[in-house]
C-alpha atoms as a PDB file:
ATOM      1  CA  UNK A   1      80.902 268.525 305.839  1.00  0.00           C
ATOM      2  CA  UNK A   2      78.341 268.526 303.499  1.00  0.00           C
ATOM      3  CA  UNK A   3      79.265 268.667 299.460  1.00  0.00           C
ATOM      4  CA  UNK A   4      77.616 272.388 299.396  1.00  0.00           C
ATOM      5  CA  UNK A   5      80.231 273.456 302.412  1.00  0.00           C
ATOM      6  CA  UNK A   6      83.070 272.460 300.966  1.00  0.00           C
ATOM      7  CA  UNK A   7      82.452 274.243 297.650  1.00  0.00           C
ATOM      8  CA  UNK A   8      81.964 277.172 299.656  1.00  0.00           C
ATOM      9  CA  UNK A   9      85.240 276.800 301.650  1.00  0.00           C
ATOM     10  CA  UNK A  10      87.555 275.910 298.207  1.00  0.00           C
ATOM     11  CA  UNK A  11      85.440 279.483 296.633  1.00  0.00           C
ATOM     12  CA  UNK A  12      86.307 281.333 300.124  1.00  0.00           C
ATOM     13  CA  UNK A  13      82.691 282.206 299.791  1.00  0.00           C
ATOM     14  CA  UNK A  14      82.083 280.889 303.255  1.00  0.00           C
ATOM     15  CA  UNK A  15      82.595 283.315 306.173  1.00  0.00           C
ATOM     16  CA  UNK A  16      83.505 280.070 308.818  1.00  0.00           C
ATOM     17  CA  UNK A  17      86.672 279.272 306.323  1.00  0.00           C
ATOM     18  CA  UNK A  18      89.730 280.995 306.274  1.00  0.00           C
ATOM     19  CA  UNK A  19      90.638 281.330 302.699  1.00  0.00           C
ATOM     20  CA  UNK A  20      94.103 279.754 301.716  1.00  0.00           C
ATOM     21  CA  UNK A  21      95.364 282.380 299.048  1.00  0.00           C
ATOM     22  CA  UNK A  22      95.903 281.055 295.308  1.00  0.00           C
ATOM     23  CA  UNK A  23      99.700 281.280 294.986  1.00  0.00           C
ATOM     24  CA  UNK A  24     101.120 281.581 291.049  1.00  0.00           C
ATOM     25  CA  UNK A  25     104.619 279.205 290.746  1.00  0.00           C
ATOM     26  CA  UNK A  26     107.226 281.030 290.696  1.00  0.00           C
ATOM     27  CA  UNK A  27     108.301 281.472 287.415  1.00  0.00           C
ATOM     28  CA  UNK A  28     111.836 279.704 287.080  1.00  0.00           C
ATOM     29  CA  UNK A  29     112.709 280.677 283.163  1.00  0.00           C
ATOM     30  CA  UNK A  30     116.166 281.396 282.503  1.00  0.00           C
ATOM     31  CA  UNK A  31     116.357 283.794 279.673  1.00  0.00           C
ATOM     32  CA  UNK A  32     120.166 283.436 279.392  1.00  0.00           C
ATOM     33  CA  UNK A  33     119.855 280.019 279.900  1.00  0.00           C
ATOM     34  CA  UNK A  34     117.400 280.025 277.006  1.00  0.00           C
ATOM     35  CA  UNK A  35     119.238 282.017 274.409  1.00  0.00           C
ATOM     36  CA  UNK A  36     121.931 279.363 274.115  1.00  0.00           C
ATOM     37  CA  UNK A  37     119.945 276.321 273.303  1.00  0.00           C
ATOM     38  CA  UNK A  38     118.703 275.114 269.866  1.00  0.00           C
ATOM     39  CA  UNK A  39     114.501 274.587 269.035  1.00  0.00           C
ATOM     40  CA  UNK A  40     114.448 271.182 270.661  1.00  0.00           C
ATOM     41  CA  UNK A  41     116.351 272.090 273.397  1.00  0.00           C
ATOM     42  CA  UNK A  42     113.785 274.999 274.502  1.00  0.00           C
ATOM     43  CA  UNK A  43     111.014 272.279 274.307  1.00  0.00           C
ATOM     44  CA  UNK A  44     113.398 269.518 276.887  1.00  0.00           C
ATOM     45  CA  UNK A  45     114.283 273.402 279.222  1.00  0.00           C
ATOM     46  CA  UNK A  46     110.364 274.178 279.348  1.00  0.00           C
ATOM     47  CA  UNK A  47     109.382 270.422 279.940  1.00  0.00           C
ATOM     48  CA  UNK A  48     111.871 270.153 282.753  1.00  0.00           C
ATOM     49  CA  UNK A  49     110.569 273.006 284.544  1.00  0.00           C
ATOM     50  CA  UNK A  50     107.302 272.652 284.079  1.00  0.00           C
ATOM     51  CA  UNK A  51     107.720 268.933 285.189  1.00  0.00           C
ATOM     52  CA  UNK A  52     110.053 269.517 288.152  1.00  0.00           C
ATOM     53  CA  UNK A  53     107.233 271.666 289.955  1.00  0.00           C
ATOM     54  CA  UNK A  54     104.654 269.434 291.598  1.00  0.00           C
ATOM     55  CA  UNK A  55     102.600 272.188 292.316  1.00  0.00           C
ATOM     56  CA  UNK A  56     102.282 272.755 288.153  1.00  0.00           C
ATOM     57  CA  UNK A  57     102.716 268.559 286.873  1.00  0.00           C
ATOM     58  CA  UNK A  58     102.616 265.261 288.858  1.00  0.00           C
ATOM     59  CA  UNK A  59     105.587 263.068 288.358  1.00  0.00           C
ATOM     60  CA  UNK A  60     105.180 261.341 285.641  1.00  0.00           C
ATOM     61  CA  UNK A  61     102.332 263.374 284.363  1.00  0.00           C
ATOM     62  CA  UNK A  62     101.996 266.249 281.398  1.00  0.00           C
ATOM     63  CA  UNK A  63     102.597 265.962 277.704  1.00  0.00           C
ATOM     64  CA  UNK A  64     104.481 269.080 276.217  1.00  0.00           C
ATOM     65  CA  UNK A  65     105.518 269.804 272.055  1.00  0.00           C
ATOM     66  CA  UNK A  66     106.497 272.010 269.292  1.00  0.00           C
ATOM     67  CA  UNK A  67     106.425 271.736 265.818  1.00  0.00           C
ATOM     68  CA  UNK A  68     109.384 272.637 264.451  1.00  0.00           C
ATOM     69  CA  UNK A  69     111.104 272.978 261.029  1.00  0.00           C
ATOM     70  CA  UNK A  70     113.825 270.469 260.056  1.00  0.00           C
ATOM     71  CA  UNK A  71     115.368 269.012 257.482  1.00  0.00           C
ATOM     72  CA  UNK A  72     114.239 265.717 255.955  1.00  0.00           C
ATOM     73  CA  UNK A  73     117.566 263.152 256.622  1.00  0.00           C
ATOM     74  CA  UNK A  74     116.072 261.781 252.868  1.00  0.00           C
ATOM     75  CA  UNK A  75     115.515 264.732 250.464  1.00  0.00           C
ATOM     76  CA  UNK A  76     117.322 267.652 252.932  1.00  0.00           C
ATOM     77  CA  UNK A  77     113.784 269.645 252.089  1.00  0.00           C
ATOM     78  CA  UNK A  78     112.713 271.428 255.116  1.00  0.00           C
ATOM     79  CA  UNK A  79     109.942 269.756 256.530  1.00  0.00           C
ATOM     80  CA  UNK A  80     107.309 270.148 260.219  1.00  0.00           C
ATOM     81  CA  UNK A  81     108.011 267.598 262.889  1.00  0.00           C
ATOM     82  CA  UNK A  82     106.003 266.772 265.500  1.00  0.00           C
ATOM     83  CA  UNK A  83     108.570 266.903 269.094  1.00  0.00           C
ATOM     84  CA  UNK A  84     105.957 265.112 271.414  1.00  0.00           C
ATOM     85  CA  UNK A  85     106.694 263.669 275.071  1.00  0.00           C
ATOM     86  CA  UNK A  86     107.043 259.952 274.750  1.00  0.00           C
ATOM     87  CA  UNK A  87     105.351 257.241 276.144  1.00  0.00           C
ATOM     88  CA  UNK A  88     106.441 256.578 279.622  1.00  0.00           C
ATOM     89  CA  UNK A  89     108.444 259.835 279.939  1.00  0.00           C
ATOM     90  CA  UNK A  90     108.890 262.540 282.912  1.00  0.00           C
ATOM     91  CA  UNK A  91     108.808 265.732 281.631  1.00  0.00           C
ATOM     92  CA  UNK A  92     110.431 266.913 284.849  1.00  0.00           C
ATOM     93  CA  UNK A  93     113.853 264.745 283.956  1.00  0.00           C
ATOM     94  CA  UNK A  94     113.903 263.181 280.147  1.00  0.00           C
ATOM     95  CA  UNK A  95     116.359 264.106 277.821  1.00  0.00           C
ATOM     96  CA  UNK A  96     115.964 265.287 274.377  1.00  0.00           C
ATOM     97  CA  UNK A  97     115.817 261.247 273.882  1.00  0.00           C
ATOM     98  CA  UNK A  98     112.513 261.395 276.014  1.00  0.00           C
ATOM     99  CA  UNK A  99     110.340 262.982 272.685  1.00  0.00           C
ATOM    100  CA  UNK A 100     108.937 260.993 269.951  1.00  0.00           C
ATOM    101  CA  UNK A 101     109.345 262.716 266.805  1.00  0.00           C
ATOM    102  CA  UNK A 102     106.791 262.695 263.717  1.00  0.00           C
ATOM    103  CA  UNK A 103     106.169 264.371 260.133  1.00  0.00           C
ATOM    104  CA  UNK A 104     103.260 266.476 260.846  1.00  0.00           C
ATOM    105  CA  UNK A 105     101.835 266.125 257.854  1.00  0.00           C
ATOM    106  CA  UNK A 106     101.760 262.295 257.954  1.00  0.00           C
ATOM    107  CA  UNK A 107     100.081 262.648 261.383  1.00  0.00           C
ATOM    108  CA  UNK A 108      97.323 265.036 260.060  1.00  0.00           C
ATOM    109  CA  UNK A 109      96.890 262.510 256.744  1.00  0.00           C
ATOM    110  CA  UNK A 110      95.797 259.373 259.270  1.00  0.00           C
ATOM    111  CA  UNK A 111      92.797 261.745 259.840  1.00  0.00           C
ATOM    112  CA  UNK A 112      91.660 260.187 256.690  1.00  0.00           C
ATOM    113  CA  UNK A 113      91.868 257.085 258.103  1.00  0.00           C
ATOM    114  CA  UNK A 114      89.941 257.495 261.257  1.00  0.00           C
ATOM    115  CA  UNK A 115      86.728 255.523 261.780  1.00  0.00           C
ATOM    116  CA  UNK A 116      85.244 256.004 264.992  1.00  0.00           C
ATOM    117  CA  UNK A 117      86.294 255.716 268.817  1.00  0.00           C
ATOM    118  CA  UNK A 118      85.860 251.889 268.488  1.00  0.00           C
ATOM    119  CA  UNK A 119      88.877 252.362 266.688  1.00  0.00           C
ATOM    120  CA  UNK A 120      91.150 253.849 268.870  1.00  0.00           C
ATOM    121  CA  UNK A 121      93.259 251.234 268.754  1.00  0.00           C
ATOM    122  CA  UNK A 122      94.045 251.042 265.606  1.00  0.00           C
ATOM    123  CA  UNK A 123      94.888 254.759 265.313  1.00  0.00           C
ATOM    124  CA  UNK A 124      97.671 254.647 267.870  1.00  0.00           C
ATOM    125  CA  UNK A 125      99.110 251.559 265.631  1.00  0.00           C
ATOM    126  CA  UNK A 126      99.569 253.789 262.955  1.00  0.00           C
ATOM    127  CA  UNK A 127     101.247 256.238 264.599  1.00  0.00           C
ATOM    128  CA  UNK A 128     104.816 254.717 264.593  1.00  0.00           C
ATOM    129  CA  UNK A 129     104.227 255.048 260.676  1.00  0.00           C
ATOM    130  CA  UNK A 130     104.773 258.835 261.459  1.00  0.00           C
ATOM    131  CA  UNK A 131     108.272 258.373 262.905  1.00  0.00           C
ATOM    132  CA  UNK A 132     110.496 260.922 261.228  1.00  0.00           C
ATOM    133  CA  UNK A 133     114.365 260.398 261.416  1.00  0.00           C
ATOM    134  CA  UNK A 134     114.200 256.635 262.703  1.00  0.00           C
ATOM    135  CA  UNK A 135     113.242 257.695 265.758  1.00  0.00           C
ATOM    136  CA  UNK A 136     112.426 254.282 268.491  1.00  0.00           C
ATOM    137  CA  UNK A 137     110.510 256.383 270.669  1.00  0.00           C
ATOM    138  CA  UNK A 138     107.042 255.411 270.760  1.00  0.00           C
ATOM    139  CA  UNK A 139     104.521 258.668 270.914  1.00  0.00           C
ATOM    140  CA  UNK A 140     102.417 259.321 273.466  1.00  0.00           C
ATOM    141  CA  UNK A 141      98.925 258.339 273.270  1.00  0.00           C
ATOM    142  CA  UNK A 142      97.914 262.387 273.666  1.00  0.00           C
ATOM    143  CA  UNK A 143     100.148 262.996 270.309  1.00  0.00           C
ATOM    144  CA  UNK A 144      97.287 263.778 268.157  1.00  0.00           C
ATOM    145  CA  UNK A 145      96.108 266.405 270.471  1.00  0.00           C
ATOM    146  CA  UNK A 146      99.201 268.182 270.352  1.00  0.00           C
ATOM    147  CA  UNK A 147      99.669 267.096 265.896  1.00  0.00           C
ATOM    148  CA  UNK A 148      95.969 268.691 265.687  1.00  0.00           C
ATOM    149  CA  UNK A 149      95.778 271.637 267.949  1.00  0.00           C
ATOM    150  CA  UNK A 150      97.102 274.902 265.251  1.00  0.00           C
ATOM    151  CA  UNK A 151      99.792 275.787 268.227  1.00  0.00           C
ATOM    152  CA  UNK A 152     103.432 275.487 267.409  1.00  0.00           C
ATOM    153  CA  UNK A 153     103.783 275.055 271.214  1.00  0.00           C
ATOM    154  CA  UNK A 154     101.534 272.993 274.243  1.00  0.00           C
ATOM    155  CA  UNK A 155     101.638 272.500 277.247  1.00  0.00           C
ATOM    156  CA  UNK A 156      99.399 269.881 278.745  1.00  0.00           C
ATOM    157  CA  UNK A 157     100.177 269.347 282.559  1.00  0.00           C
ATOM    158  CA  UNK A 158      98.346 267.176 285.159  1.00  0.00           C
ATOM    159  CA  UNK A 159      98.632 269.786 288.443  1.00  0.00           C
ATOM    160  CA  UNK A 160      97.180 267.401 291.444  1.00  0.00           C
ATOM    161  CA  UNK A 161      94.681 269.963 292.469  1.00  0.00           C
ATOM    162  CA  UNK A 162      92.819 269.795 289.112  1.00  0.00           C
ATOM    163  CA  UNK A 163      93.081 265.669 289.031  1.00  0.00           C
ATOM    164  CA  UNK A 164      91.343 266.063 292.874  1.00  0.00           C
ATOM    165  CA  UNK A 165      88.904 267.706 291.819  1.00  0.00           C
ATOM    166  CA  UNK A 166      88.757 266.235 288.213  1.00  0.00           C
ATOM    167  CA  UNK A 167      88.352 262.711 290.390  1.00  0.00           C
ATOM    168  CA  UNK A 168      85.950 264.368 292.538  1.00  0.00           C
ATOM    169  CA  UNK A 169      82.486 263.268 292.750  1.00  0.00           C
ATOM    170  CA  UNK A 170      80.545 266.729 292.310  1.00  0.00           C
ATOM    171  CA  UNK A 171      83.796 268.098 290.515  1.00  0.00           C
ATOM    172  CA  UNK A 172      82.395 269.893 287.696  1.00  0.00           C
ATOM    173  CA  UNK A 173      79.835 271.748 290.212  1.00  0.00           C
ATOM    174  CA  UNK A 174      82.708 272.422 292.205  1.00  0.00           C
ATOM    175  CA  UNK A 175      84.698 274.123 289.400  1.00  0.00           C
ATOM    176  CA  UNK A 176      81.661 276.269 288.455  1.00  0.00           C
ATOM    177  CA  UNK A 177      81.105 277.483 292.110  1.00  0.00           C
ATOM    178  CA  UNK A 178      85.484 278.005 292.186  1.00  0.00           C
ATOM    179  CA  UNK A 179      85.725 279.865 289.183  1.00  0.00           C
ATOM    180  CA  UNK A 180      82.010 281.021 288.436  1.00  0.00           C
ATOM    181  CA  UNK A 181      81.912 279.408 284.919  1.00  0.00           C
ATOM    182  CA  UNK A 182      85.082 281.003 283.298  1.00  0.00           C
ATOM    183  CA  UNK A 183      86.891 277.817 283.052  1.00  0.00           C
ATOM    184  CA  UNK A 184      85.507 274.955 281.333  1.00  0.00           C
ATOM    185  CA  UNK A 185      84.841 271.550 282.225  1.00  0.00           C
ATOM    186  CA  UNK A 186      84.924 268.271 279.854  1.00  0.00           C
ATOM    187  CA  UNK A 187      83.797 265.410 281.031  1.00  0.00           C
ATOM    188  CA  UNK A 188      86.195 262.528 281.018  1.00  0.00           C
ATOM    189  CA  UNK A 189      86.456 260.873 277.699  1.00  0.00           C
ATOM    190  CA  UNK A 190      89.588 258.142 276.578  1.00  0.00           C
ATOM    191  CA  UNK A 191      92.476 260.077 275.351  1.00  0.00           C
ATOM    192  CA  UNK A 192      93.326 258.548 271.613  1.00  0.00           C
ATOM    193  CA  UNK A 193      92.473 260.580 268.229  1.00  0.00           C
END
């Protein structure tokens, strides 16, 4: 099948295709379930669902956070932290020990420091310099899209069907002719700050 065809048959623009409808996940939230748990709790509860449907994250996949409003375990001031999924983690199973925790405002400052993308590495070496309450769990290297992003809460999953077509050769034609230019397409770049 030519590249043209099978853009046709994922738009259900082609009349020889029967046209597999678009299905939304079923939508598992728990509102009583919800109203019992604490700020970082919500974050794990969302994480888990979102990662425990394969049809919304792969295993091992996705990056979710808040910022929420604690108090500093030095001066008892209330202060934004950074929850972010850490390095390694499943968002489907982890624990509230799964999220890397930072001072916001410490992750923001390394901005200053930032000299280029040959300097990735460096950035992510700072990061641990962030840690707020002694936390050991190292952040993920997507935490300064969810530290710079204005959102209190993200979700960033990795559904198969986007990586197969993400991965796919004409993939960024394809998601034009699928969705006739109202979603967006980025070409791959490292992730890092």
């Amino acid at each position: 099948m030519s590249g043209k065809q099978d853009r046709e048959n994922l738009s259900g623009s082609s009349d020889s295709a029967a046209a597999t409808p678009f299905a939304l996940p079923r939508n598992r939230w728990d509102g009583a379930i919800a109203q019992q748990k604490s700020p970082a709790e919500l974050l794990q509860y969302r994480s888990n669902l979102l990662g425990s449907d394969l049809t919304v994250t792969n295993y091992g996949g996705g990056n979710t956070s808040a910022k929420l409003t604690q108090p500093d375990p030095l001066t008892g001031q209330d202060t934004e932290v950074l929850w972010v999924k850490g390095s390694g983690g499943d968002i489907g199973s982890m624990g509230l020990d799964g999220f890397a925790t930072l001072y916001l405002a410490k992750l923001r400052s390394l901005e200053q420091l930032y000299r280029g993308l040959e300097h990735e590495d460096d950035m992510v070496g700072y990061l641990p310099h962030c840690t707020f309450n002694l936390n050991t769990r190292a952040a993920s290297i997507d935490t300064p899209l969810h530290g710079f992003l204005p959102f209190a809460h993200i979700d960033h999953v990795h559904p198969d069907a986007m990586i197969a077509l993400a991965a796919a050769a004409d993939g960024e034609q394809a998601t034009q002719a699928i969705w006739s230019g109202s979603v967006g397409w980025l070409p791959w770049q490292r992730p890092g700050f």
